[in-house]
Every structure is written in structure tokens, then in C-alpha cells.
PDB file of N, CA and C in Angstrom:
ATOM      1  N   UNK A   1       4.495  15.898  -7.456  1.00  0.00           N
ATOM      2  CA  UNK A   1       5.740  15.867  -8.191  1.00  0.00           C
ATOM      3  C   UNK A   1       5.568  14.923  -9.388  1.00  0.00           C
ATOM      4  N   UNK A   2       6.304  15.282 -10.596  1.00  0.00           N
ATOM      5  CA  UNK A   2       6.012  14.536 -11.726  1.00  0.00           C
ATOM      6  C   UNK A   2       7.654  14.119 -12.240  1.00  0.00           C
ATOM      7  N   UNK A   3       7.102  12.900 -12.909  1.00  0.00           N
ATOM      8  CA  UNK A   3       8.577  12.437 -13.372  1.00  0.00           C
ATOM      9  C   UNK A   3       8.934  12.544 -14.646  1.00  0.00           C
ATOM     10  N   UNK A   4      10.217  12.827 -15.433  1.00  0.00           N
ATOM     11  CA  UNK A   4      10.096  13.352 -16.474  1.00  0.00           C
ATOM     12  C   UNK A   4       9.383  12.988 -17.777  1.00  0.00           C
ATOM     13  N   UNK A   5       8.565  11.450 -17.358  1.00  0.00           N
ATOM     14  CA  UNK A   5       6.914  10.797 -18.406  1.00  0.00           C
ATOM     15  C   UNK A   5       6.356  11.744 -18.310  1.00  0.00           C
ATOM     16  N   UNK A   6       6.035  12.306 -17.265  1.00  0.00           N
ATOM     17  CA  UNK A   6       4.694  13.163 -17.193  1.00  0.00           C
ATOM     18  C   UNK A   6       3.956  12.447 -15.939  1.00  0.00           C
ATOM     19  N   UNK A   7       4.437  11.086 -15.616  1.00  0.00           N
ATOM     20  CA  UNK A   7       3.742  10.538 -13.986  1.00  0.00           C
ATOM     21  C   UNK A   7       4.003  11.417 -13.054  1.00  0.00           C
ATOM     22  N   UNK A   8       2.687  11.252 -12.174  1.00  0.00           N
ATOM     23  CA  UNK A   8       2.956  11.597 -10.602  1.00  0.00           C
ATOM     24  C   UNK A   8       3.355  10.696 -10.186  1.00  0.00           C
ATOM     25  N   UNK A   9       4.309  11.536  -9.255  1.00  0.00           N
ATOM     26  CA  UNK A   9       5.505  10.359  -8.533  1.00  0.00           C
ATOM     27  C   UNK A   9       4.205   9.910  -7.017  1.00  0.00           C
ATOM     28  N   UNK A  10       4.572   8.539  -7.202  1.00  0.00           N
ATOM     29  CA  UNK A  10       3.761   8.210  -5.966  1.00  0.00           C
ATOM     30  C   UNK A  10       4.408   6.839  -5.123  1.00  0.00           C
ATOM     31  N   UNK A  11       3.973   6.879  -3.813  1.00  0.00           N
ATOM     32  CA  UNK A  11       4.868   5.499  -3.154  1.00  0.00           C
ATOM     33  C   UNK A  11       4.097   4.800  -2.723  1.00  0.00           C
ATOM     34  N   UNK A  12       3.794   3.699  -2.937  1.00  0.00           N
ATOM     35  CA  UNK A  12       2.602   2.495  -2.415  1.00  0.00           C
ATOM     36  C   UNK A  12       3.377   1.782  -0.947  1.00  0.00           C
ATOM     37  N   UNK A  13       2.119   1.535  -0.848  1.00  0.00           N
ATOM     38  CA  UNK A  13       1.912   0.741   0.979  1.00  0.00           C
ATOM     39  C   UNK A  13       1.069  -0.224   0.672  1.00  0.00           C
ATOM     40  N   UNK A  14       1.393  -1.757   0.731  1.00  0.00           N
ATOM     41  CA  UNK A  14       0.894  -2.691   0.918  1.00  0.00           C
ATOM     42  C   UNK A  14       0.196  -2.958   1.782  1.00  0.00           C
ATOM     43  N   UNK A  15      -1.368  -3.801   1.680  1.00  0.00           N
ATOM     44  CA  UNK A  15      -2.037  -3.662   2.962  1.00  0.00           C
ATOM     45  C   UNK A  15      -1.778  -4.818   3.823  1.00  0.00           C
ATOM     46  N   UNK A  16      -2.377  -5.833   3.596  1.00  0.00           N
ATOM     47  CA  UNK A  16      -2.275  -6.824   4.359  1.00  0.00           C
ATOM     48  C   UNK A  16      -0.718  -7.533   4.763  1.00  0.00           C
ATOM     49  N   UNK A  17      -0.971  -7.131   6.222  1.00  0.00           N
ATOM     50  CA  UNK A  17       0.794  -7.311   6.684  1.00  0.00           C
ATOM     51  C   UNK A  17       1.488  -6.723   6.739  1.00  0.00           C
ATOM     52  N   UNK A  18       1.413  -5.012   6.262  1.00  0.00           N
ATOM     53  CA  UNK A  18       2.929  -4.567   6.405  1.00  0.00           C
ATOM     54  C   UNK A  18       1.888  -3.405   6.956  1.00  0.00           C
ATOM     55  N   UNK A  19       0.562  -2.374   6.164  1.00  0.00           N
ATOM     56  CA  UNK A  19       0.007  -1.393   7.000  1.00  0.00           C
ATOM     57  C   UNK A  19      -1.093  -1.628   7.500  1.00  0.00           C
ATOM     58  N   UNK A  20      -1.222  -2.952   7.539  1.00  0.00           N
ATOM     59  CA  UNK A  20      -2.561  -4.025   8.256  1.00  0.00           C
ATOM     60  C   UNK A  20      -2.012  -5.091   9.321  1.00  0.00           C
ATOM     61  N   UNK A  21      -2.233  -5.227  10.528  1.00  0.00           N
ATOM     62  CA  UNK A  21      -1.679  -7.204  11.104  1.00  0.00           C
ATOM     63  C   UNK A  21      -2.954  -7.503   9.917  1.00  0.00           C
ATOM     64  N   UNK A  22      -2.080  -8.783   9.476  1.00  0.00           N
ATOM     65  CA  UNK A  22      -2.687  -9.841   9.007  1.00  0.00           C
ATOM     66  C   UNK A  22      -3.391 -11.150   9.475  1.00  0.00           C
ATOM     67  N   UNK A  23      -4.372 -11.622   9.608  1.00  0.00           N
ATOM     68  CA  UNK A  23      -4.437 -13.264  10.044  1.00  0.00           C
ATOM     69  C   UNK A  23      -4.897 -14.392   9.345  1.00  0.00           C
ATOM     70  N   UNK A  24      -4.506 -14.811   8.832  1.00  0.00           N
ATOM     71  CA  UNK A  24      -4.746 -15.939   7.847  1.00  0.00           C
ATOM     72  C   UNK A  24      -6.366 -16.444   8.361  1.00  0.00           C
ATOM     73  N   UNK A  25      -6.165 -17.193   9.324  1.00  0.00           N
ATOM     74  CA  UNK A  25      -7.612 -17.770  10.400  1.00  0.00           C
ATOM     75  C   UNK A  25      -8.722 -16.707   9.954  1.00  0.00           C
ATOM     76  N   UNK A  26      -8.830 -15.105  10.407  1.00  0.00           N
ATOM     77  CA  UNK A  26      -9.400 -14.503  10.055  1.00  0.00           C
ATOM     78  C   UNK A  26      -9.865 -14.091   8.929  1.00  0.00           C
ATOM     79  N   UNK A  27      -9.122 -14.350   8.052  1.00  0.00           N
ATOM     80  CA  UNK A  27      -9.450 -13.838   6.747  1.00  0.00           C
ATOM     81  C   UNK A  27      -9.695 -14.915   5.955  1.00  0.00           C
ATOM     82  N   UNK A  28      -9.755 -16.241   6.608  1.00  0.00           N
ATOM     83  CA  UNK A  28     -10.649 -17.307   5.567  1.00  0.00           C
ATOM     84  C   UNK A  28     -11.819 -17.586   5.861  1.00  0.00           C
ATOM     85  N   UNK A  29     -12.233 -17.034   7.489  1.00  0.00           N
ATOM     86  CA  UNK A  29     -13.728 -17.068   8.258  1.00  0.00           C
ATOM     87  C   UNK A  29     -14.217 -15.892   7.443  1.00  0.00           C
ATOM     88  N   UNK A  30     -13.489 -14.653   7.256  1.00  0.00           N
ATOM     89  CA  UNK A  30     -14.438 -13.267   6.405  1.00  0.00           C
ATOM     90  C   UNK A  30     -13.514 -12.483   5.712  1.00  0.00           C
ATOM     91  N   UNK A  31     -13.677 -12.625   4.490  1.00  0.00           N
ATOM     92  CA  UNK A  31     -12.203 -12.732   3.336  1.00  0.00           C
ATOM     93  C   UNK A  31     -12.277 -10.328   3.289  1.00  0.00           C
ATOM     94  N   UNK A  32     -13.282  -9.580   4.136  1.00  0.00           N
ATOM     95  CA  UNK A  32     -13.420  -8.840   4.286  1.00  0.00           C
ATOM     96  C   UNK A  32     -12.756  -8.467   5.793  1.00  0.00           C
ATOM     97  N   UNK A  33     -12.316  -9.032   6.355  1.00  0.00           N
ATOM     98  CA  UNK A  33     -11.657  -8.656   7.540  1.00  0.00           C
ATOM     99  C   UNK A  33      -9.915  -7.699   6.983  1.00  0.00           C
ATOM    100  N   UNK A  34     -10.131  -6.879   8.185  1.00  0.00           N
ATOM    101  CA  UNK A  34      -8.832  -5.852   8.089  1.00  0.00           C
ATOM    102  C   UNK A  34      -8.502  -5.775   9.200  1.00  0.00           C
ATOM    103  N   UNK A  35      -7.033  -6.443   9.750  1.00  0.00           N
ATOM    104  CA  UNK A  35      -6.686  -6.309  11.097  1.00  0.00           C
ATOM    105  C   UNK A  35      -6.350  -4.894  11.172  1.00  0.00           C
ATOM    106  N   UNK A  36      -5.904  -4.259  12.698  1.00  0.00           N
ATOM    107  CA  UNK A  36      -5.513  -3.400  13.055  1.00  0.00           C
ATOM    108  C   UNK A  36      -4.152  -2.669  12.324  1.00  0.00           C
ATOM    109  N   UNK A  37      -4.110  -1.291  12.376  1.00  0.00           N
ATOM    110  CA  UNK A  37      -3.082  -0.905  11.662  1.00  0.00           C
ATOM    111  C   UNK A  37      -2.025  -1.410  12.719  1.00  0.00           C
ATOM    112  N   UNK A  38      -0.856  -1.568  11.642  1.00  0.00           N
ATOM    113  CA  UNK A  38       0.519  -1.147  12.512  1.00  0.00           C
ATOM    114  C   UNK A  38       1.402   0.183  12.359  1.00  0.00           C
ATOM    115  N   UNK A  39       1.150   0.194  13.302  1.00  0.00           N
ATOM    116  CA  UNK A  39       1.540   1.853  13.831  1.00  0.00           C
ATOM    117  C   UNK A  39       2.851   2.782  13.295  1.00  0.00           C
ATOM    118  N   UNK A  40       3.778   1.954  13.537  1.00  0.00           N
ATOM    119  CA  UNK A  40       5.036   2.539  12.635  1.00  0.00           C
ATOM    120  C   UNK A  40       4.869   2.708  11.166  1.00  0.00           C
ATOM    121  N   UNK A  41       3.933   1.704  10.448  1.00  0.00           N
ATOM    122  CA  UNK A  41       3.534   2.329   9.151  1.00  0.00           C
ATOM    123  C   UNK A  41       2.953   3.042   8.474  1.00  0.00           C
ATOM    124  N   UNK A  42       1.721   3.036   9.650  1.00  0.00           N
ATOM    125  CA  UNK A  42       1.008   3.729   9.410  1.00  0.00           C
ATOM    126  C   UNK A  42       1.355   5.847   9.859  1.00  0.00           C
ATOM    127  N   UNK A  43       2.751   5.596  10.580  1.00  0.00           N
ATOM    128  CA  UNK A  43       2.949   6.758  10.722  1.00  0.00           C
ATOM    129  C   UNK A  43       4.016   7.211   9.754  1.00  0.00           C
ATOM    130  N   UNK A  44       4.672   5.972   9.011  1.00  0.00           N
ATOM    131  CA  UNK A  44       5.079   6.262   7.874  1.00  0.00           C
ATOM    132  C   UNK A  44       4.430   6.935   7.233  1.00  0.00           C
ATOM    133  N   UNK A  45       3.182   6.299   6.858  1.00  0.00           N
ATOM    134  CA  UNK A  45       2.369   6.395   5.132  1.00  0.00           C
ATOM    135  C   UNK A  45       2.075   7.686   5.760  1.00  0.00           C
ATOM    136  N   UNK A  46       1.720   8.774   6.997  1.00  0.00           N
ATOM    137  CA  UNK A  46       1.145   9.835   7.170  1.00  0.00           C
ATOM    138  C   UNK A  46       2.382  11.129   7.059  1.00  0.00           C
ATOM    139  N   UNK A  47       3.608  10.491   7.463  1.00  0.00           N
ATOM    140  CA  UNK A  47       4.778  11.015   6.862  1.00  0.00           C
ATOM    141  C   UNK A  47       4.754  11.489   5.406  1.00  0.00           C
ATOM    142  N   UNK A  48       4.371  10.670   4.728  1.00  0.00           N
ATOM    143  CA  UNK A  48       4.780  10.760   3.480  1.00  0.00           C
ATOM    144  C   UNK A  48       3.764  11.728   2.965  1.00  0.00           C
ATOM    145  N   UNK A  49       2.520  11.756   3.080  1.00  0.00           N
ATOM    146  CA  UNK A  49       1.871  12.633   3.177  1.00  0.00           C
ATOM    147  C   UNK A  49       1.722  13.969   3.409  1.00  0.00           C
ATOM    148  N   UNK A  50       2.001  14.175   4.670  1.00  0.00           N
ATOM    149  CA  UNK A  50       2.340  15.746   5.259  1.00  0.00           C
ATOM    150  C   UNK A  50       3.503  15.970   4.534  1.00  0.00           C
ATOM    151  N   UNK A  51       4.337  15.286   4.156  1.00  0.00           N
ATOM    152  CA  UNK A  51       5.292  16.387   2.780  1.00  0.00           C
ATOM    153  C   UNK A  51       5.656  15.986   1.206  1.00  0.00           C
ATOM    154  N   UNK A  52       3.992  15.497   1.300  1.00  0.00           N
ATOM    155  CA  UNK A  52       3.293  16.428  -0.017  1.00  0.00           C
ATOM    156  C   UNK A  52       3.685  15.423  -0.974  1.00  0.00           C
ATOM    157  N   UNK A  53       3.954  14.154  -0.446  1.00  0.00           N
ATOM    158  CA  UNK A  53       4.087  12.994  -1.759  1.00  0.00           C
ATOM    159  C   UNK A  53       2.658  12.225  -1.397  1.00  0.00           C
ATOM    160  N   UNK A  54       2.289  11.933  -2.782  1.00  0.00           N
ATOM    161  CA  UNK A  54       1.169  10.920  -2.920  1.00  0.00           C
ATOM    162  C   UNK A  54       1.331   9.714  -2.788  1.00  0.00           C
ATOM    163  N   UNK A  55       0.250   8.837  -1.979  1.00  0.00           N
ATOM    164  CA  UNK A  55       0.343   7.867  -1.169  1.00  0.00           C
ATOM    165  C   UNK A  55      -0.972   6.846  -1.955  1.00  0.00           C
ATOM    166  N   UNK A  56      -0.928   5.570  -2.314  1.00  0.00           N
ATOM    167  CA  UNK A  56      -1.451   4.771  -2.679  1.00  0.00           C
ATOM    168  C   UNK A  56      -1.138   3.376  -2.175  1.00  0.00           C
ATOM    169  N   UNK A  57      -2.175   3.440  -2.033  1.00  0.00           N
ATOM    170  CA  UNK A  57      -2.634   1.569  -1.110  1.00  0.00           C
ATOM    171  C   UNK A  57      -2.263   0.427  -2.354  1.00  0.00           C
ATOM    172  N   UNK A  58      -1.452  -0.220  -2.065  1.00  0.00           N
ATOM    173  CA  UNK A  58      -1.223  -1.194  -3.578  1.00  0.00           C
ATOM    174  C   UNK A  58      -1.197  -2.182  -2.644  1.00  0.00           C
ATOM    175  N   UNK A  59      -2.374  -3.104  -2.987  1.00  0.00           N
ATOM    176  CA  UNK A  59      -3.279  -4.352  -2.630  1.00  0.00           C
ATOM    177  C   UNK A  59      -3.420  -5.159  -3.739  1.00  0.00           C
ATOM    178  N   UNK A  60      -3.203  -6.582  -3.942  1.00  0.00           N
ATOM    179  CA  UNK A  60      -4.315  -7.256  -4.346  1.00  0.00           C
ATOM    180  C   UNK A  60      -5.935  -7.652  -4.552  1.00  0.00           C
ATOM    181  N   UNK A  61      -5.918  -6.915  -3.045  1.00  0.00           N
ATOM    182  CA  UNK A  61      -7.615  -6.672  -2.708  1.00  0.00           C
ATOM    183  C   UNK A  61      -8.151  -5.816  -3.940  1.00  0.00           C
ATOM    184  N   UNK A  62      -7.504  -5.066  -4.757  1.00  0.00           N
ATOM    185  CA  UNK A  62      -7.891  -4.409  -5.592  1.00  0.00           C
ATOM    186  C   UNK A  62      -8.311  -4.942  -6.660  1.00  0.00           C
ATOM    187  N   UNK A  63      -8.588  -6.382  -7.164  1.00  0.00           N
ATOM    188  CA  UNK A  63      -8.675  -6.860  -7.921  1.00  0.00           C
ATOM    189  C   UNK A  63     -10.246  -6.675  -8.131  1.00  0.00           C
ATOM    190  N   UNK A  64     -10.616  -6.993  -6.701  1.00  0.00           N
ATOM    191  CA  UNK A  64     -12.448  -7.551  -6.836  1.00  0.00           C
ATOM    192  C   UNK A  64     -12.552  -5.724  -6.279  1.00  0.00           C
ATOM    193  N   UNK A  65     -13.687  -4.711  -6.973  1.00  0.00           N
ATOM    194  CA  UNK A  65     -14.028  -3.742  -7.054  1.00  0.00           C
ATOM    195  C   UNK A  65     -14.770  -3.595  -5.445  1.00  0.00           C
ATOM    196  N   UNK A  66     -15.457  -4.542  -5.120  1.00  0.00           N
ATOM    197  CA  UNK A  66     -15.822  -4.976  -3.204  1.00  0.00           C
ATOM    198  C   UNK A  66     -15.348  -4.868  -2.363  1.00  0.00           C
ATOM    199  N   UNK A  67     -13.743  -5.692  -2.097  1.00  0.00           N
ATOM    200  CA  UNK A  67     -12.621  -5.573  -1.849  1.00  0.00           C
ATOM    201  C   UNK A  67     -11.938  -4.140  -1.155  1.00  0.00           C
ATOM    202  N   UNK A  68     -11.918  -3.306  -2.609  1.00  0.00           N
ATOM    203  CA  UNK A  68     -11.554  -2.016  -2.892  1.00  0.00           C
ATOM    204  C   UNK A  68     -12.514  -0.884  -2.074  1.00  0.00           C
ATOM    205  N   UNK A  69     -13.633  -1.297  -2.233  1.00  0.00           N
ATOM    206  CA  UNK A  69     -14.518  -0.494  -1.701  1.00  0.00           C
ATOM    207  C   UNK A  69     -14.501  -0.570   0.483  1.00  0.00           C
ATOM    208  N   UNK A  70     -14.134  -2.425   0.405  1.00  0.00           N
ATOM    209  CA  UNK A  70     -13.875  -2.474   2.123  1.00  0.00           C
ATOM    210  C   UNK A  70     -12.620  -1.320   2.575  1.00  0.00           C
ATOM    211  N   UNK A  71     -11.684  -1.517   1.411  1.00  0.00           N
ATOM    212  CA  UNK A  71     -10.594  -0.964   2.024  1.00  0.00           C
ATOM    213  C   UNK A  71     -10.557   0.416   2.594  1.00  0.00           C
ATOM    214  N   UNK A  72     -11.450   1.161   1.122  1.00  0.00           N
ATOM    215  CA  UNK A  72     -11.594   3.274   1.448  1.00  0.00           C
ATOM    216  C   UNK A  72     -12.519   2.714   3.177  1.00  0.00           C
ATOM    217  N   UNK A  73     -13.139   1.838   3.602  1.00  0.00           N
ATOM    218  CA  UNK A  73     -14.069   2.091   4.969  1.00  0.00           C
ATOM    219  C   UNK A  73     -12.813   1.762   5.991  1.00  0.00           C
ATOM    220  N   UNK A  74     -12.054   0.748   5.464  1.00  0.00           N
ATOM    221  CA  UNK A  74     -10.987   0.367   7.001  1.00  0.00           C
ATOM    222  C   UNK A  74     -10.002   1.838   7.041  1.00  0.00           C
ATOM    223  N   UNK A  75      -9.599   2.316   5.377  1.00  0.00           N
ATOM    224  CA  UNK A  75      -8.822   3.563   5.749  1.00  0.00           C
ATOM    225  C   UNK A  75      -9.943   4.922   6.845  1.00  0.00           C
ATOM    226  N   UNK A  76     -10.720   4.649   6.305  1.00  0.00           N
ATOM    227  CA  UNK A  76     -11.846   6.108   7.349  1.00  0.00           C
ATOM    228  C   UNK A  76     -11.724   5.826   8.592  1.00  0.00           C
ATOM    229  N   UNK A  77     -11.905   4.447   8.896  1.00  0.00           N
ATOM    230  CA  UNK A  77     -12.393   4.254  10.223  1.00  0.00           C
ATOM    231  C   UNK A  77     -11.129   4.028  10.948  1.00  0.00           C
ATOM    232  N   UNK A  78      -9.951   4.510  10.163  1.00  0.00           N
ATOM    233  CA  UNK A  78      -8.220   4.356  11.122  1.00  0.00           C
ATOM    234  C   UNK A  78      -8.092   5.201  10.806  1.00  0.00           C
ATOM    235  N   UNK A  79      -8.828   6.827  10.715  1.00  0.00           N
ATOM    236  CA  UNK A  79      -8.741   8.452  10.293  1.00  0.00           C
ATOM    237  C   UNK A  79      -7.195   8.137   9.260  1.00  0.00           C
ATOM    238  N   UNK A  80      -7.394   7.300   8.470  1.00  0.00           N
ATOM    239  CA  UNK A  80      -6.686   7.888   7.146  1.00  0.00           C
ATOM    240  C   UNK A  80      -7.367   8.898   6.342  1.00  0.00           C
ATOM    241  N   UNK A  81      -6.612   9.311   5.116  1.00  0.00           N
ATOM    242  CA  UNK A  81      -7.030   9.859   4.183  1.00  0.00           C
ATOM    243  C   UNK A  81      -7.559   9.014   3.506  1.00  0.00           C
ATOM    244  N   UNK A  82      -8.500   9.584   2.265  1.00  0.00           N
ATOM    245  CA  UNK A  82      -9.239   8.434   1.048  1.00  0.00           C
ATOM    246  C   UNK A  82      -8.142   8.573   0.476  1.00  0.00           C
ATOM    247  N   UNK A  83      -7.533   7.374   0.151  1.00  0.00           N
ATOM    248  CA  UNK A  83      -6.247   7.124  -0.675  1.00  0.00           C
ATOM    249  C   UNK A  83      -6.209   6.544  -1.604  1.00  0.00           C
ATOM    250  N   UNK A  84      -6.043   6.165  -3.306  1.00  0.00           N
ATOM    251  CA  UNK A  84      -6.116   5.503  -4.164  1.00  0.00           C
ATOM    252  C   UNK A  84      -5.770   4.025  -3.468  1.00  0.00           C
ATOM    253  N   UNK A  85      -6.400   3.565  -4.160  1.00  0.00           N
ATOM    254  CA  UNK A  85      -6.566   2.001  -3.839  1.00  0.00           C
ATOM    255  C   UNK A  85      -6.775   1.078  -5.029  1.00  0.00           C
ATOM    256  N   UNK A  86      -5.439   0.762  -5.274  1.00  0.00           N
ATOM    257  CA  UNK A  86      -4.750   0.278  -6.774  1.00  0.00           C
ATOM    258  C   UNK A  86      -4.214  -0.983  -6.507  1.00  0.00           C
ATOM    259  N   UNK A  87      -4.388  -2.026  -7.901  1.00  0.00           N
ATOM    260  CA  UNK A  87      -3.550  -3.517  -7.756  1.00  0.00           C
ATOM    261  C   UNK A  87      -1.750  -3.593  -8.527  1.00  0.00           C
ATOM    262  N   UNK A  88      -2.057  -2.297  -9.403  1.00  0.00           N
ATOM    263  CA  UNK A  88      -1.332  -1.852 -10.190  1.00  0.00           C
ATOM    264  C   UNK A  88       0.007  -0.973  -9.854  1.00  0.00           C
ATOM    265  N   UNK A  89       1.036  -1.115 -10.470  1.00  0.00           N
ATOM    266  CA  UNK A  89       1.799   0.224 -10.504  1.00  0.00           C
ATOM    267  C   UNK A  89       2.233   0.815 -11.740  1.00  0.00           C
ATOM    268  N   UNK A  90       2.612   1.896 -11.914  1.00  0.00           N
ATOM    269  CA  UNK A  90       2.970   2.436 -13.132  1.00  0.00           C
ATOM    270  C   UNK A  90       4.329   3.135 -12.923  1.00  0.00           C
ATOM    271  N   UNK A  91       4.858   4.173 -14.155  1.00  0.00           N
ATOM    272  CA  UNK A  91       5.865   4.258 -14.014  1.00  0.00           C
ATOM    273  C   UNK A  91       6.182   5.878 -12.563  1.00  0.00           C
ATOM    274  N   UNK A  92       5.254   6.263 -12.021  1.00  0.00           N
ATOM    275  CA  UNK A  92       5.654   7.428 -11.400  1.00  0.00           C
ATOM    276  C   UNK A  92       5.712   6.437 -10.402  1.00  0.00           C
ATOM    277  N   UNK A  93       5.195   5.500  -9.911  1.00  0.00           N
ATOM    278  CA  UNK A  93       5.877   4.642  -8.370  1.00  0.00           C
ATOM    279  C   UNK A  93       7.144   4.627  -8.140  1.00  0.00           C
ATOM    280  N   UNK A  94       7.578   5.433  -7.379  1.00  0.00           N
ATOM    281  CA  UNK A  94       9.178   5.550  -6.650  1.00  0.00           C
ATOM    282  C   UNK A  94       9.103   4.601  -5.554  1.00  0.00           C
ATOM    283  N   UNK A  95       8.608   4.036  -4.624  1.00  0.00           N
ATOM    284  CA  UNK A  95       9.159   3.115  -3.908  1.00  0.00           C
ATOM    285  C   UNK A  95       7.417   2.397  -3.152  1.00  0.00           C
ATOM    286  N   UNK A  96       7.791   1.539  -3.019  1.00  0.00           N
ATOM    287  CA  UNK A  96       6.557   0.637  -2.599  1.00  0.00           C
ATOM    288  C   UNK A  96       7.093  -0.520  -1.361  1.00  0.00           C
ATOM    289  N   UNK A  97       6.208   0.188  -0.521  1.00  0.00           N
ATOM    290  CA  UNK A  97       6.767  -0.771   1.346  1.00  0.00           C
ATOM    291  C   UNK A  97       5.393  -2.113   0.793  1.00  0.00           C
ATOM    292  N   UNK A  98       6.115  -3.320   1.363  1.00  0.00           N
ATOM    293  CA  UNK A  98       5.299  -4.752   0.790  1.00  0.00           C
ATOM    294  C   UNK A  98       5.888  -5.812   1.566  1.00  0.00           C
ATOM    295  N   UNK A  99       5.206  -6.222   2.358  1.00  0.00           N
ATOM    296  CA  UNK A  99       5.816  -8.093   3.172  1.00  0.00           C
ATOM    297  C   UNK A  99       6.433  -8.788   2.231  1.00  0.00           C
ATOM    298  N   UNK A 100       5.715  -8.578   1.006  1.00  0.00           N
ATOM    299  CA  UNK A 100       6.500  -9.910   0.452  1.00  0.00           C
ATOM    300  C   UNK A 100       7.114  -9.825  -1.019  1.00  0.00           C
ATOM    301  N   UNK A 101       7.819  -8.265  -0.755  1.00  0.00           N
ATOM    302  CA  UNK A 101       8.882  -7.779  -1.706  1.00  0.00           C
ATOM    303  C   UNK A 101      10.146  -8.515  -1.345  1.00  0.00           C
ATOM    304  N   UNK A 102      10.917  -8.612  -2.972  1.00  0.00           N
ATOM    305  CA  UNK A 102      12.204  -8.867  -2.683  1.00  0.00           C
ATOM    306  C   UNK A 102      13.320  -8.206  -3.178  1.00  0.00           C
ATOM    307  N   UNK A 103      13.950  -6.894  -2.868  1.00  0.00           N
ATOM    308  CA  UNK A 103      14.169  -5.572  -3.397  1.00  0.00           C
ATOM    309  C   UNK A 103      15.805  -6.761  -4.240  1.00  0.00           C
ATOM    310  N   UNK A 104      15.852  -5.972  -5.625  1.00  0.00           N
ATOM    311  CA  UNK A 104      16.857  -6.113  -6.435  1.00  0.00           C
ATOM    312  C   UNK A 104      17.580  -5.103  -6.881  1.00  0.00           C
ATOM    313  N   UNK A 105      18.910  -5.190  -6.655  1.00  0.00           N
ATOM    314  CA  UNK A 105      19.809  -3.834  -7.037  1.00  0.00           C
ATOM    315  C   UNK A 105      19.078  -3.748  -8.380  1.00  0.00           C
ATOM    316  N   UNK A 106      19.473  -2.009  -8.594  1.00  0.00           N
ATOM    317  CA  UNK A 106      19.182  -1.746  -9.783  1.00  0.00           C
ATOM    318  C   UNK A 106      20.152  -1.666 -10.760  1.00  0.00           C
ATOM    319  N   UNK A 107      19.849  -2.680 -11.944  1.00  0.00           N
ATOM    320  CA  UNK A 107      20.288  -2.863 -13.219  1.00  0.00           C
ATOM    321  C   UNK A 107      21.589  -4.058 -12.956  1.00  0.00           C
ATOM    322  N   UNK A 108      21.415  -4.716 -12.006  1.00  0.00           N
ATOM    323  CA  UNK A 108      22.202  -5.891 -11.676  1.00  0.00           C
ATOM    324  C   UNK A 108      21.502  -7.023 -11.171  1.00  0.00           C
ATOM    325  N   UNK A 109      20.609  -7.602 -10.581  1.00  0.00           N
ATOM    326  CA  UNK A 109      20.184  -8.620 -10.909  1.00  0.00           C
ATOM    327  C   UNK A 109      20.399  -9.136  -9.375  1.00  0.00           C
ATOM    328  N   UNK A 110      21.106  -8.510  -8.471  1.00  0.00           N
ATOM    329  CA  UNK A 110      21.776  -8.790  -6.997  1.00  0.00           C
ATOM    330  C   UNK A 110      20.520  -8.587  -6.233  1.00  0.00           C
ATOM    331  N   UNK A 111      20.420  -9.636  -5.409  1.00  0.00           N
ATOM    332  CA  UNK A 111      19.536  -9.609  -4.676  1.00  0.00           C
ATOM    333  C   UNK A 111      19.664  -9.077  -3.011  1.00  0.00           C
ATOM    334  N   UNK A 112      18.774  -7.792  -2.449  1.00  0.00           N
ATOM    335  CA  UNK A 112      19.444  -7.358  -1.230  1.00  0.00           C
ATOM    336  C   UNK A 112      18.855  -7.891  -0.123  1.00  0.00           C
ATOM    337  N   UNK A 113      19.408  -8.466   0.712  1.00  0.00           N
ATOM    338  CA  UNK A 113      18.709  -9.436   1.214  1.00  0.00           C
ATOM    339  C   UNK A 113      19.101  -8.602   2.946  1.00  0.00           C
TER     340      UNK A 113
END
């Protein structure tokens, strides 16, 4: 689906913490560690999928190109799909699941807490 820019509409999933457990401990012993999925999200993000919206991993991990590359192996080896794996968003992103979002009404400044 495209938005009237010309973007594909797409919805990001944050990794660490919301479609990953996270562990701090772990991930300062091997800054390549990927906890286990969590399950309700991960049956989200497969939701979203089977009807036919595009799904992108929006990480920070995306910064270091290494990073990016651990992530396409933790998605294989949790039978995901190869999913873009972006630090970025642009304008076709319709909604993005994230631990440490803080959603703001739109065009008011109200914070939904």
C-alpha cells in the first residue's frame, strides 16, 4: 500500500524489549546478544504480515552495519521473515510498536499516557 507521497506504507517493531526480552547484564558481556522473542509481538509483527502490510525492524542496532547483519540471523533463527532492518523512518511509517515511545496526540502536543 502506498501513501499519497508515493511511500510504502510500513509499521516498525522495535527490537530490543518490545519484539526481543532485553537484558542489560547480557548485552554489556556481548553487545551481539538477542534475547528470546516475546510472543504476543511477535505474533503481532506476523499478523501484520499475513495481511499484506510491510513490516520493518526499527532498531538502533541499525546504526553499526554488524549489528544489522546479527539481527537478519536472530530474525531466521525465530522463523521470521528477512525483514528490513532500518534505524530510520520515513514518511510511509504508519505506526511503530517501541518500549520507549511516548505517543502524542496528533497536532496537539497532549501527551497519551
Amino acid at each position: 500500500m502506498q501513501d499519497p507521497m508515493g511511500y510504502t506504507q510500513w509499521v516498525g517493531f522495535d527490537l530490543d524489549g518490545t519484539l526481543a526480552h532485553f537484558d542489560w547484564d547480557e548485552w554489556q558481556k556481548d553487545s551481539s546478544h538477542i534475547g528470546e522473542p516475546i510472543n504476543n509481538i511477535k505474533q503481532l509483527l506476523l499478523m501484520y504480515i499475513s495481511s499484506g502490510v510491510e513490516v520493518r525492524i526499527c532498531t538502533a542496532r541499525a546504526c553499526d552495519p554488524k549489528q544489522t547483519t546479527i539481527v537478519k540471523k536472530w530474525l531466521k533463527k525465530n522463523n521470521l521473515p528477512a525483514l528490513v532492518v532500518t534505524n530510520s523512518k520515513d514518511y510511509g511509517m504508519i505506526r511503530l510498536y517501541d518500549d520507549k515511545a511516548v505517543q502524542v496526540e496528533f497536532n496537539t502536543g497532549v501527551l497519551i499516557e
